[in-house]
ModelCIF file with pLDDT and N, C-alpha, C, O atoms, coordinates in Angstrom:
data_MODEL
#
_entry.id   MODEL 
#
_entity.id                         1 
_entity.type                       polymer 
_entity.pdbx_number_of_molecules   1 
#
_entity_poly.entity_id                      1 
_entity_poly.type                           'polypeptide(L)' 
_entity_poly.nstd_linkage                   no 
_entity_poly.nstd_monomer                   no 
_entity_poly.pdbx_seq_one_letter_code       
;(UNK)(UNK)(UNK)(UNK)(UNK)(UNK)(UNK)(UNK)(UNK)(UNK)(UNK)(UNK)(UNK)(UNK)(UNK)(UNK)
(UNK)(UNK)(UNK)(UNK)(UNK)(UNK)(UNK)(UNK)(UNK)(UNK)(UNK)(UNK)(UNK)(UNK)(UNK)(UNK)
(UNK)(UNK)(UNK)(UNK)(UNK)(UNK)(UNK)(UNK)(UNK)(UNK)(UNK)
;
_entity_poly.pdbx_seq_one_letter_code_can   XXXXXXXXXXXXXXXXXXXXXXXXXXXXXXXXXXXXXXXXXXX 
_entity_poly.pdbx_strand_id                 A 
#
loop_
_entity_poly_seq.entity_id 
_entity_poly_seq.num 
_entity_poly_seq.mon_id 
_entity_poly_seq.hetero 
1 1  UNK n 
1 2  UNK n 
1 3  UNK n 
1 4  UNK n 
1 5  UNK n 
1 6  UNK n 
1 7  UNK n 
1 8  UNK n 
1 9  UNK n 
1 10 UNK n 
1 11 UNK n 
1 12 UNK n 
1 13 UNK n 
1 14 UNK n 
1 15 UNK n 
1 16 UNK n 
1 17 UNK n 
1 18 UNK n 
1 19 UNK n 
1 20 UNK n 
1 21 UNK n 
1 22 UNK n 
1 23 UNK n 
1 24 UNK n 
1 25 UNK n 
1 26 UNK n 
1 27 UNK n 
1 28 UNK n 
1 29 UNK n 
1 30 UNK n 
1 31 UNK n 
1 32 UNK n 
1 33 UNK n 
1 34 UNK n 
1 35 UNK n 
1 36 UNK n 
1 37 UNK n 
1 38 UNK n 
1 39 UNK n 
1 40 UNK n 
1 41 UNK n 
1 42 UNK n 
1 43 UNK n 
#
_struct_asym.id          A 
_struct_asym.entity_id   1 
#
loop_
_ma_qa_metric.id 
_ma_qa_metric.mode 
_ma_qa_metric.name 
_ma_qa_metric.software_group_id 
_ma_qa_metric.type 
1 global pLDDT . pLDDT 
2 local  pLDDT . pLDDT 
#
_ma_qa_metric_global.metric_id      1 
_ma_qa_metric_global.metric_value   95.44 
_ma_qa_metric_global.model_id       1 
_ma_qa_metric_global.ordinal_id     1 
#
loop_
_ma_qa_metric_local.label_asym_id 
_ma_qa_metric_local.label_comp_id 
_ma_qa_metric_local.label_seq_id 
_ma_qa_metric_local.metric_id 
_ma_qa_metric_local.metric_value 
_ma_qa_metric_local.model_id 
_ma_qa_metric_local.ordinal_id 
A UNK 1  2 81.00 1 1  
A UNK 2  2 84.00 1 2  
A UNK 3  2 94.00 1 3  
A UNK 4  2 96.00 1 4  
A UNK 5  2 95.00 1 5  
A UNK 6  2 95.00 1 6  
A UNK 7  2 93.00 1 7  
A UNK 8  2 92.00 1 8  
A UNK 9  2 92.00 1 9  
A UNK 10 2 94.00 1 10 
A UNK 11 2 96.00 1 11 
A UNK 12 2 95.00 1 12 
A UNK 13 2 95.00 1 13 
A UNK 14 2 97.00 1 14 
A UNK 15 2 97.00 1 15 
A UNK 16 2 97.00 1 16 
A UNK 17 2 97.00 1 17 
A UNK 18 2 98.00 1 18 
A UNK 19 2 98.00 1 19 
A UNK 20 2 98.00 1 20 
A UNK 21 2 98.00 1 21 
A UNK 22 2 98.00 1 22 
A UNK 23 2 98.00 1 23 
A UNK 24 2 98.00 1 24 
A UNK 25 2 98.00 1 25 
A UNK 26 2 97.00 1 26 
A UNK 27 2 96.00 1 27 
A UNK 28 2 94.00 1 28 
A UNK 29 2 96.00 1 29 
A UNK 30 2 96.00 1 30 
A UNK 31 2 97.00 1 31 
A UNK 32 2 96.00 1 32 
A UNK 33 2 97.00 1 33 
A UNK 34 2 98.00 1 34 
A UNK 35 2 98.00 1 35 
A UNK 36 2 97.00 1 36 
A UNK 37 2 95.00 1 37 
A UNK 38 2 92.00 1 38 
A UNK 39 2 91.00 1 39 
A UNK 40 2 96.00 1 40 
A UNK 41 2 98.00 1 41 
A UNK 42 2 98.00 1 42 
A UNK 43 2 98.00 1 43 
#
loop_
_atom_site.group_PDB 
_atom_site.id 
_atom_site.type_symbol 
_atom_site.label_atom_id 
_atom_site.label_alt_id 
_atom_site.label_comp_id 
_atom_site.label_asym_id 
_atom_site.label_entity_id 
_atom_site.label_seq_id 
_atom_site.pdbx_PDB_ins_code 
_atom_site.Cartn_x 
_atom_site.Cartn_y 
_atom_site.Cartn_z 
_atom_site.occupancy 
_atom_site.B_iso_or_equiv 
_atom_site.pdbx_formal_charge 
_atom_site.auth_seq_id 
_atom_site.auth_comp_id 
_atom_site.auth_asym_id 
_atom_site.auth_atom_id 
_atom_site.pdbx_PDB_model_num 
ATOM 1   N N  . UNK A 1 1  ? 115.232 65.888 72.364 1.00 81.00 ? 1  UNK A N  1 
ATOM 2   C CA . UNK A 1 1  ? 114.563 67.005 71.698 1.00 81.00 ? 1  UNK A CA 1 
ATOM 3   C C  . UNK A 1 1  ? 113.337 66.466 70.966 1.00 81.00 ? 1  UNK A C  1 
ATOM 4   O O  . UNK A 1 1  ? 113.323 65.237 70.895 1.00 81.00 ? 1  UNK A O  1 
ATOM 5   N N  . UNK A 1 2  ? 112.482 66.988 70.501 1.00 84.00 ? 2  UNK A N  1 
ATOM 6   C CA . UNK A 1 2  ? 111.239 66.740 69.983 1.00 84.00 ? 2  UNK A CA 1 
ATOM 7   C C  . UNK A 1 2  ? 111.360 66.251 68.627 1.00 84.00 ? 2  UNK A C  1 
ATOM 8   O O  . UNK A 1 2  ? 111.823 66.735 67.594 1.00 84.00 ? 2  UNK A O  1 
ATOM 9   N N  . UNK A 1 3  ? 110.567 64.662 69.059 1.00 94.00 ? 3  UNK A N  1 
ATOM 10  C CA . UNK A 1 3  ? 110.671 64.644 67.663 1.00 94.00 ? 3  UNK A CA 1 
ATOM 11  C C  . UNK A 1 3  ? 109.046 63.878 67.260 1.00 94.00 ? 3  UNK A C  1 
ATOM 12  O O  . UNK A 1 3  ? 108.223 63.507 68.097 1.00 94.00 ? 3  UNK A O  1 
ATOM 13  N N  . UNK A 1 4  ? 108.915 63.794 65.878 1.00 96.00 ? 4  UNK A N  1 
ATOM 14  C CA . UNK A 1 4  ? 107.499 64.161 65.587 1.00 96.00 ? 4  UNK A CA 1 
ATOM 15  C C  . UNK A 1 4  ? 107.159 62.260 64.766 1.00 96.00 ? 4  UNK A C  1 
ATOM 16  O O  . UNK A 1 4  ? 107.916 61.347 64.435 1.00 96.00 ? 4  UNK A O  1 
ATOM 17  N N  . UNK A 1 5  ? 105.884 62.417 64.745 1.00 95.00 ? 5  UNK A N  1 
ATOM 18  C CA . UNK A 1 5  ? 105.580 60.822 63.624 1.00 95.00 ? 5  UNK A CA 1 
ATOM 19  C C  . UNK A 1 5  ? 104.481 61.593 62.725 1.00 95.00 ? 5  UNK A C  1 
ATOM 20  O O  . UNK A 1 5  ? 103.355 61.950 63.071 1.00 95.00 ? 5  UNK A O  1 
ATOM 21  N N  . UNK A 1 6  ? 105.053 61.737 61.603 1.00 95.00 ? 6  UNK A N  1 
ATOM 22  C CA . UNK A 1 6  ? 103.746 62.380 60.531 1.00 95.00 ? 6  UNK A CA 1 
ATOM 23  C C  . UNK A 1 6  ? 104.203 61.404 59.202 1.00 95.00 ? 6  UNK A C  1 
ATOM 24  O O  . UNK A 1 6  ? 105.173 60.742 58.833 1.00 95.00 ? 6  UNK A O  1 
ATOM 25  N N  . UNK A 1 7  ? 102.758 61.795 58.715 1.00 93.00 ? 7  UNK A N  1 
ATOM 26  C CA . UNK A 1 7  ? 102.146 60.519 57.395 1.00 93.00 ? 7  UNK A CA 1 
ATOM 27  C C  . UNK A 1 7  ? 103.014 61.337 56.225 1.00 93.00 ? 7  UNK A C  1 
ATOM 28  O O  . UNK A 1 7  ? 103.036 62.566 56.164 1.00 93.00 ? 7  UNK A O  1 
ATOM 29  N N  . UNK A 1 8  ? 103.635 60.565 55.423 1.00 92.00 ? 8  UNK A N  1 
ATOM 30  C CA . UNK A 1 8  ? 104.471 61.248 54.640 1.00 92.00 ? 8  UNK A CA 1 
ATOM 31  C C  . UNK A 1 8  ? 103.395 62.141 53.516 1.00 92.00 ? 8  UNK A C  1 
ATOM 32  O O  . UNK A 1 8  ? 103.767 63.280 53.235 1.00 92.00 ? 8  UNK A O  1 
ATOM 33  N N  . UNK A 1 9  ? 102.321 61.727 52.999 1.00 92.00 ? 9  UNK A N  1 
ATOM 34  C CA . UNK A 1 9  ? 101.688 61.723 52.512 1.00 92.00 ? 9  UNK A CA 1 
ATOM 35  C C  . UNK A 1 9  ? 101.016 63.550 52.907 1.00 92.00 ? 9  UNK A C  1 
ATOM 36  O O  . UNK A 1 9  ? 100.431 64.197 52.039 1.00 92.00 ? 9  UNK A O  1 
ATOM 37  N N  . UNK A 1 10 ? 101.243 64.056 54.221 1.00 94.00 ? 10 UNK A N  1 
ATOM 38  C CA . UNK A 1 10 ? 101.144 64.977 54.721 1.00 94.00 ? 10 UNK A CA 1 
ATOM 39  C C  . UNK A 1 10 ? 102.403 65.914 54.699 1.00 94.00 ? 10 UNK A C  1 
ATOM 40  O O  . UNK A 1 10 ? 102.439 67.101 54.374 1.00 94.00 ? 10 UNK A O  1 
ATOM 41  N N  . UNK A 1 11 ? 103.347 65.166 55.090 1.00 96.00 ? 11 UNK A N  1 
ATOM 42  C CA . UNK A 1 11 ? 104.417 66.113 54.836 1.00 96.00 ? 11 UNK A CA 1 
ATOM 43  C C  . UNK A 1 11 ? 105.029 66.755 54.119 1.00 96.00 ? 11 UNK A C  1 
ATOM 44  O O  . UNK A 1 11 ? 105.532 67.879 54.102 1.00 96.00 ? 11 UNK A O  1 
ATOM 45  N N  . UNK A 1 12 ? 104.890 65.362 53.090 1.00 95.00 ? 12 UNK A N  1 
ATOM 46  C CA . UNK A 1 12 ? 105.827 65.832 51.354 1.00 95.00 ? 12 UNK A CA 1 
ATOM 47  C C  . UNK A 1 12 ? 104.900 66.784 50.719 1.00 95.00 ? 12 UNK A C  1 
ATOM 48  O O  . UNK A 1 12 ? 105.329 67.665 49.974 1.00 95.00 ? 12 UNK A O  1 
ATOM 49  N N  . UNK A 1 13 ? 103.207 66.598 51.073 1.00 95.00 ? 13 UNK A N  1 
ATOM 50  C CA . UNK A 1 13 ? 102.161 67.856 50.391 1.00 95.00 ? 13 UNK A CA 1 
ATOM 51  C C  . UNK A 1 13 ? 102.471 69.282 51.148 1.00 95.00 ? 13 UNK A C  1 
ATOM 52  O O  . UNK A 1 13 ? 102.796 70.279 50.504 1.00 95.00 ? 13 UNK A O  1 
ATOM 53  N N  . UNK A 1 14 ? 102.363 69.281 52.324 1.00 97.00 ? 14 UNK A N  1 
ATOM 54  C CA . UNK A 1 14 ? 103.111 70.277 53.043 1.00 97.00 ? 14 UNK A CA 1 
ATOM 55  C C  . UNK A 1 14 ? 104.269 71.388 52.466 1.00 97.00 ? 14 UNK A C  1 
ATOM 56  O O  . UNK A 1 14 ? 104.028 72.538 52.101 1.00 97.00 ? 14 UNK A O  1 
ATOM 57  N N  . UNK A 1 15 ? 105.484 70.767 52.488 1.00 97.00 ? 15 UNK A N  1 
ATOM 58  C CA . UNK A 1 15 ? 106.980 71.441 51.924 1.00 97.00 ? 15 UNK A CA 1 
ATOM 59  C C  . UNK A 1 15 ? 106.003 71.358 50.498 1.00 97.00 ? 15 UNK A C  1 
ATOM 60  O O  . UNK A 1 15 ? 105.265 72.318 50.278 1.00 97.00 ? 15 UNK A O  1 
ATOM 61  N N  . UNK A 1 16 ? 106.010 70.351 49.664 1.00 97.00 ? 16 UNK A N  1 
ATOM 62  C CA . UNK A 1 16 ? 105.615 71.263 48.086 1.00 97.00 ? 16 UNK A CA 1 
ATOM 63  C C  . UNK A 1 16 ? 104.733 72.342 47.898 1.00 97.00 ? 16 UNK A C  1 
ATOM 64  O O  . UNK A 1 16 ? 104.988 73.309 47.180 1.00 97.00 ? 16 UNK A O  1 
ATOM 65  N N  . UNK A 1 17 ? 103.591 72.165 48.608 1.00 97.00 ? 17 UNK A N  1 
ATOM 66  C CA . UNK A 1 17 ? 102.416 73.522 48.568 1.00 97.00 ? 17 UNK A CA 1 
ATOM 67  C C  . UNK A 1 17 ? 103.265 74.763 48.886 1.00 97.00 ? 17 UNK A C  1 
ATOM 68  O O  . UNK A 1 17 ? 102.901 75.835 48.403 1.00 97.00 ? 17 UNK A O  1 
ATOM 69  N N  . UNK A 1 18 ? 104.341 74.713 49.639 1.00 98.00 ? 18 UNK A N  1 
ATOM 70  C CA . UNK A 1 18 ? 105.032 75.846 50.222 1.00 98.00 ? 18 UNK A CA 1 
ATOM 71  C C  . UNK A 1 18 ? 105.804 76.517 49.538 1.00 98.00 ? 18 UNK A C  1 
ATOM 72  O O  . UNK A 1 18 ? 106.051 77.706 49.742 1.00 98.00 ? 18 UNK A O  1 
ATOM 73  N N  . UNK A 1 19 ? 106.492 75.504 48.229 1.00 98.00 ? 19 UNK A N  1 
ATOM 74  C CA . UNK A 1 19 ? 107.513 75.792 47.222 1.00 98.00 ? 19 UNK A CA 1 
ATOM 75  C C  . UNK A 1 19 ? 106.630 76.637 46.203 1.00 98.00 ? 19 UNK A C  1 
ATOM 76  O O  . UNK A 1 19 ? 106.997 77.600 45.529 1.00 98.00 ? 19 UNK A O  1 
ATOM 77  N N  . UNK A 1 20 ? 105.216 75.963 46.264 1.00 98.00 ? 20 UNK A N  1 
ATOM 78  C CA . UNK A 1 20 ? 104.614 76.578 44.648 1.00 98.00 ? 20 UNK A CA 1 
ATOM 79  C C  . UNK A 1 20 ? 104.109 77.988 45.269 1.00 98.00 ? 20 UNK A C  1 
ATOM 80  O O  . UNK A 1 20 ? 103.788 78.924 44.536 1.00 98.00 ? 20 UNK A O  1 
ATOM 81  N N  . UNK A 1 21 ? 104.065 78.061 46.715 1.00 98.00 ? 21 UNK A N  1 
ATOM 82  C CA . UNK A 1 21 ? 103.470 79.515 47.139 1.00 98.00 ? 21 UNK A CA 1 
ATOM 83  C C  . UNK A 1 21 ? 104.447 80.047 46.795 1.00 98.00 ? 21 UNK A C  1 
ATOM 84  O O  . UNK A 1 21 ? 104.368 81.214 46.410 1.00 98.00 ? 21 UNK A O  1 
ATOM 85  N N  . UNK A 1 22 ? 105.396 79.538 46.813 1.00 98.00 ? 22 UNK A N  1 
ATOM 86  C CA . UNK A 1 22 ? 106.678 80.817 46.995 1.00 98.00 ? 22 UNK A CA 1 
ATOM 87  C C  . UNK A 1 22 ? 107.405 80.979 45.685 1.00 98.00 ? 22 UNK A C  1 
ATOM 88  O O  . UNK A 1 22 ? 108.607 81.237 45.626 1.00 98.00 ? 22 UNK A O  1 
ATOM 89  N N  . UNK A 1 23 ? 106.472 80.783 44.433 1.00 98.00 ? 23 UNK A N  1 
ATOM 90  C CA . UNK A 1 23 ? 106.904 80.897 42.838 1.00 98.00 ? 23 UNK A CA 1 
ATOM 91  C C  . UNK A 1 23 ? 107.641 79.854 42.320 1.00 98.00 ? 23 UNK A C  1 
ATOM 92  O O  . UNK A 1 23 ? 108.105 80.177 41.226 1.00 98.00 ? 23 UNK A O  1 
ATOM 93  N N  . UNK A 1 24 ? 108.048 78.325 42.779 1.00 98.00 ? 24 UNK A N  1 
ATOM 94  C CA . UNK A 1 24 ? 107.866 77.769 42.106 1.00 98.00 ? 24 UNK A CA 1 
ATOM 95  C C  . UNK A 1 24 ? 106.998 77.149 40.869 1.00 98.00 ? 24 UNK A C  1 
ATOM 96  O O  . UNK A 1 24 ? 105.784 77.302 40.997 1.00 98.00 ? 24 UNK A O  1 
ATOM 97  N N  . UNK A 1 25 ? 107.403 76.522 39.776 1.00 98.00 ? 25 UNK A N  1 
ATOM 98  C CA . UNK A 1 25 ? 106.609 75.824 38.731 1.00 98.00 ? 25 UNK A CA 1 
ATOM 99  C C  . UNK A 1 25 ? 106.676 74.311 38.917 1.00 98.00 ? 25 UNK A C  1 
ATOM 100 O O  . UNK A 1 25 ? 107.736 73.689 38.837 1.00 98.00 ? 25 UNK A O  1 
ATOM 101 N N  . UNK A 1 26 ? 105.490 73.745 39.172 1.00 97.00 ? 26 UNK A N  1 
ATOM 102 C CA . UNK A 1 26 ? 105.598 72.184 39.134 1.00 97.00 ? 26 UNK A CA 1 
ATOM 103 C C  . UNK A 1 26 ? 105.121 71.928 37.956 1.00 97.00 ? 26 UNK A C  1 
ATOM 104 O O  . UNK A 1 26 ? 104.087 72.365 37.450 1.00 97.00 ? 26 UNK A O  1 
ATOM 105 N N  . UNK A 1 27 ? 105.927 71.176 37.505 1.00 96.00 ? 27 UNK A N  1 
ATOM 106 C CA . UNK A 1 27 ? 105.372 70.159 36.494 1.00 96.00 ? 27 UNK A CA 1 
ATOM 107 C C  . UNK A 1 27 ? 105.638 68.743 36.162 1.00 96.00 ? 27 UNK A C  1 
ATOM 108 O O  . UNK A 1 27 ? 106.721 68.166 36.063 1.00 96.00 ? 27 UNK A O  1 
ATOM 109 N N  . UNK A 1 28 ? 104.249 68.230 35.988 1.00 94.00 ? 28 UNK A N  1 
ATOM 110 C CA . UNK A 1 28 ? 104.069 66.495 36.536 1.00 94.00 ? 28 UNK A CA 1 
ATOM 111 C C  . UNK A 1 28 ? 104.709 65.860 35.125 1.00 94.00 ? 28 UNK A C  1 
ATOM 112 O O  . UNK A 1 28 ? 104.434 66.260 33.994 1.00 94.00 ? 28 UNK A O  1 
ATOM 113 N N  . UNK A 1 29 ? 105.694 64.697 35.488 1.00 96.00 ? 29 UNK A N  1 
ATOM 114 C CA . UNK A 1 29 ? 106.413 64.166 34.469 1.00 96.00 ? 29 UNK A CA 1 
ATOM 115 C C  . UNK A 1 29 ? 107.358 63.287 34.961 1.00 96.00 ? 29 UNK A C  1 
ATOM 116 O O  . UNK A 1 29 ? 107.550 63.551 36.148 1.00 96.00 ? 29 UNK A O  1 
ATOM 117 N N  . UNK A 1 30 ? 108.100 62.271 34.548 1.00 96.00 ? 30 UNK A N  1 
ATOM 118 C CA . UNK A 1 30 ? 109.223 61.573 34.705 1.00 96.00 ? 30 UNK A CA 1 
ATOM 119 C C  . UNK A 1 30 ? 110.235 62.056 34.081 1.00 96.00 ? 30 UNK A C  1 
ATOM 120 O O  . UNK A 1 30 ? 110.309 62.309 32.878 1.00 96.00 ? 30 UNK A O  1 
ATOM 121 N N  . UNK A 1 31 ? 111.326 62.242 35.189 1.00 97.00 ? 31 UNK A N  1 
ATOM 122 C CA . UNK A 1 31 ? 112.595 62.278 34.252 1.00 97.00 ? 31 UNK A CA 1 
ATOM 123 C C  . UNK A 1 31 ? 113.467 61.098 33.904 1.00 97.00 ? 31 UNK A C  1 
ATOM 124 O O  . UNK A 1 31 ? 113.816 60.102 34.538 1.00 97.00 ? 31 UNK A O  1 
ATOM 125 N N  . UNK A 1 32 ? 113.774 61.674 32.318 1.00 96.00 ? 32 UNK A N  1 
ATOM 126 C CA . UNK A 1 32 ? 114.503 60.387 31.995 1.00 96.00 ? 32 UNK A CA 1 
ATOM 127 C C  . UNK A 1 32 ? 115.529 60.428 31.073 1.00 96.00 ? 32 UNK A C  1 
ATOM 128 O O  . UNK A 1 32 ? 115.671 59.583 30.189 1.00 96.00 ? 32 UNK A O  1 
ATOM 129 N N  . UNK A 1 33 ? 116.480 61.687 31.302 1.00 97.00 ? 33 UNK A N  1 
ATOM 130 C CA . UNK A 1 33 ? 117.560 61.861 31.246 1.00 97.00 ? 33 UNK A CA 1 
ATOM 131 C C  . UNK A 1 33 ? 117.598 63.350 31.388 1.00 97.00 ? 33 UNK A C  1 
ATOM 132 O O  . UNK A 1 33 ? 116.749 64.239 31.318 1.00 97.00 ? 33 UNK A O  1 
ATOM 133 N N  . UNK A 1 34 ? 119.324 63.289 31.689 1.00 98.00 ? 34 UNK A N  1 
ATOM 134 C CA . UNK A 1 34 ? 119.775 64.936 31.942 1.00 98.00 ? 34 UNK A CA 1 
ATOM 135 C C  . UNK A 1 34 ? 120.331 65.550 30.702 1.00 98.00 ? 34 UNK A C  1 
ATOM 136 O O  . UNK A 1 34 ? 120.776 64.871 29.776 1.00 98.00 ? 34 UNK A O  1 
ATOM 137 N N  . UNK A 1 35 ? 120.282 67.355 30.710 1.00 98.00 ? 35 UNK A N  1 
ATOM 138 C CA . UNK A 1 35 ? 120.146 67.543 29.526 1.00 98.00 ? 35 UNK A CA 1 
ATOM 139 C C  . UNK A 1 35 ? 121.797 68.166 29.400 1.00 98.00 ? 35 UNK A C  1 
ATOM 140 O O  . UNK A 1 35 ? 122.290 68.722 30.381 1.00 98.00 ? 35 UNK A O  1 
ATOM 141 N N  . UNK A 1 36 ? 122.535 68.024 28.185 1.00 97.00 ? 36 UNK A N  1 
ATOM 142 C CA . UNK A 1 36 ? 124.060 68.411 28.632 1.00 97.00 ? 36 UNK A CA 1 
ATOM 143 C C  . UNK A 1 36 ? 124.787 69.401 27.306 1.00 97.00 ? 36 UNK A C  1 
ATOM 144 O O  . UNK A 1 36 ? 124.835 69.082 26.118 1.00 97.00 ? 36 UNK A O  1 
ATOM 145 N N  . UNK A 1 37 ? 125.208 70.417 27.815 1.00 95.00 ? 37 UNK A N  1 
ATOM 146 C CA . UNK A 1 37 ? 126.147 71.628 26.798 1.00 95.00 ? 37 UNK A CA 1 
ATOM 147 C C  . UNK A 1 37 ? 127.386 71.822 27.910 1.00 95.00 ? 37 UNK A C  1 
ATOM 148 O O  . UNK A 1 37 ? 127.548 72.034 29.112 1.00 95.00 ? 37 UNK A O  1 
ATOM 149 N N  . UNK A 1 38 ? 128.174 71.596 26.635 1.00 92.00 ? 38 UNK A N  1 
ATOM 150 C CA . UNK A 1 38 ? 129.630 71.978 26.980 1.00 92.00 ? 38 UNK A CA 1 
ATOM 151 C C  . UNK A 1 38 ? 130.171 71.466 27.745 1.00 92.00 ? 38 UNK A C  1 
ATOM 152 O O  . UNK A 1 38 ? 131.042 72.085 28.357 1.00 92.00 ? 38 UNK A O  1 
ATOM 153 N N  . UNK A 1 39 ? 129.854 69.905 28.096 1.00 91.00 ? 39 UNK A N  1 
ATOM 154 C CA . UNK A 1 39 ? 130.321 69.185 28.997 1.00 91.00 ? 39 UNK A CA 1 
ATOM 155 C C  . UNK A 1 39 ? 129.795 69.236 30.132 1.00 91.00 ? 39 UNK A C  1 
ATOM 156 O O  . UNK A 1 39 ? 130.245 68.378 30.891 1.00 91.00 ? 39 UNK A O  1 
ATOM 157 N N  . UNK A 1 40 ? 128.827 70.059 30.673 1.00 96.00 ? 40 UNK A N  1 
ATOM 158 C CA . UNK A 1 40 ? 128.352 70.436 32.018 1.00 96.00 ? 40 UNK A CA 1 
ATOM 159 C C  . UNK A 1 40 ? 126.457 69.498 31.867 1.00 96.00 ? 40 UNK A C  1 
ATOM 160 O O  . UNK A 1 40 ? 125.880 69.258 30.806 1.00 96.00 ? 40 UNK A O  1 
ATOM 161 N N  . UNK A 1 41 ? 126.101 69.277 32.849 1.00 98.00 ? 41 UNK A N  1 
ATOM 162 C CA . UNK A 1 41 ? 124.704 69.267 32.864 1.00 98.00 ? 41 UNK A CA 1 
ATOM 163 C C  . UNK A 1 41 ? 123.803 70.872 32.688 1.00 98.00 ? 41 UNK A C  1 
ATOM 164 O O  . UNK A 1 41 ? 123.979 71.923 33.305 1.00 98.00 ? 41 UNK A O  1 
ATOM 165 N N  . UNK A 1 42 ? 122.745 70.510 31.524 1.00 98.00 ? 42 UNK A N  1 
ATOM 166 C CA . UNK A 1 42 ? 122.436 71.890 31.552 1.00 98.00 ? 42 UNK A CA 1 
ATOM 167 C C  . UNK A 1 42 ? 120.825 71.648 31.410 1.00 98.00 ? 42 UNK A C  1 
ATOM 168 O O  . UNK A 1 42 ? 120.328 71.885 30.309 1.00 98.00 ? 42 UNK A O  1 
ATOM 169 N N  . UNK A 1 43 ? 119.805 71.088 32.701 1.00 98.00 ? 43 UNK A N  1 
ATOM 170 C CA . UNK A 1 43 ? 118.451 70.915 32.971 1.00 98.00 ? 43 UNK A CA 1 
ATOM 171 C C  . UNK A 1 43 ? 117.937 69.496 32.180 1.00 98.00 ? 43 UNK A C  1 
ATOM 172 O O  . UNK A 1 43 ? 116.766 69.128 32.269 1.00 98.00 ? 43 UNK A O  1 
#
């Protein structure tokens, strides 16, 4: 079946441009820890 060789650099811009069309929010940052209530992870 078909398979493809693309520059990641193309691809990964690709799928994200697609997320922010479709109402995602990006925002540029490192994560560096998870945030936690009630025992659960909570963002």
């Amino acid at each position: 079946h078909g398979a493809l060789a693309c520059e990641r650099a193309t691809l990964d811009a690709l799928v994200l441009g697609a997320a922010v069309a479709a109402g995602v929010t990006l925002v540029r940052g490192r994560v560096e820890d998870v945030l936690r209530e009630g025992g659960r992870v909570a963002g």
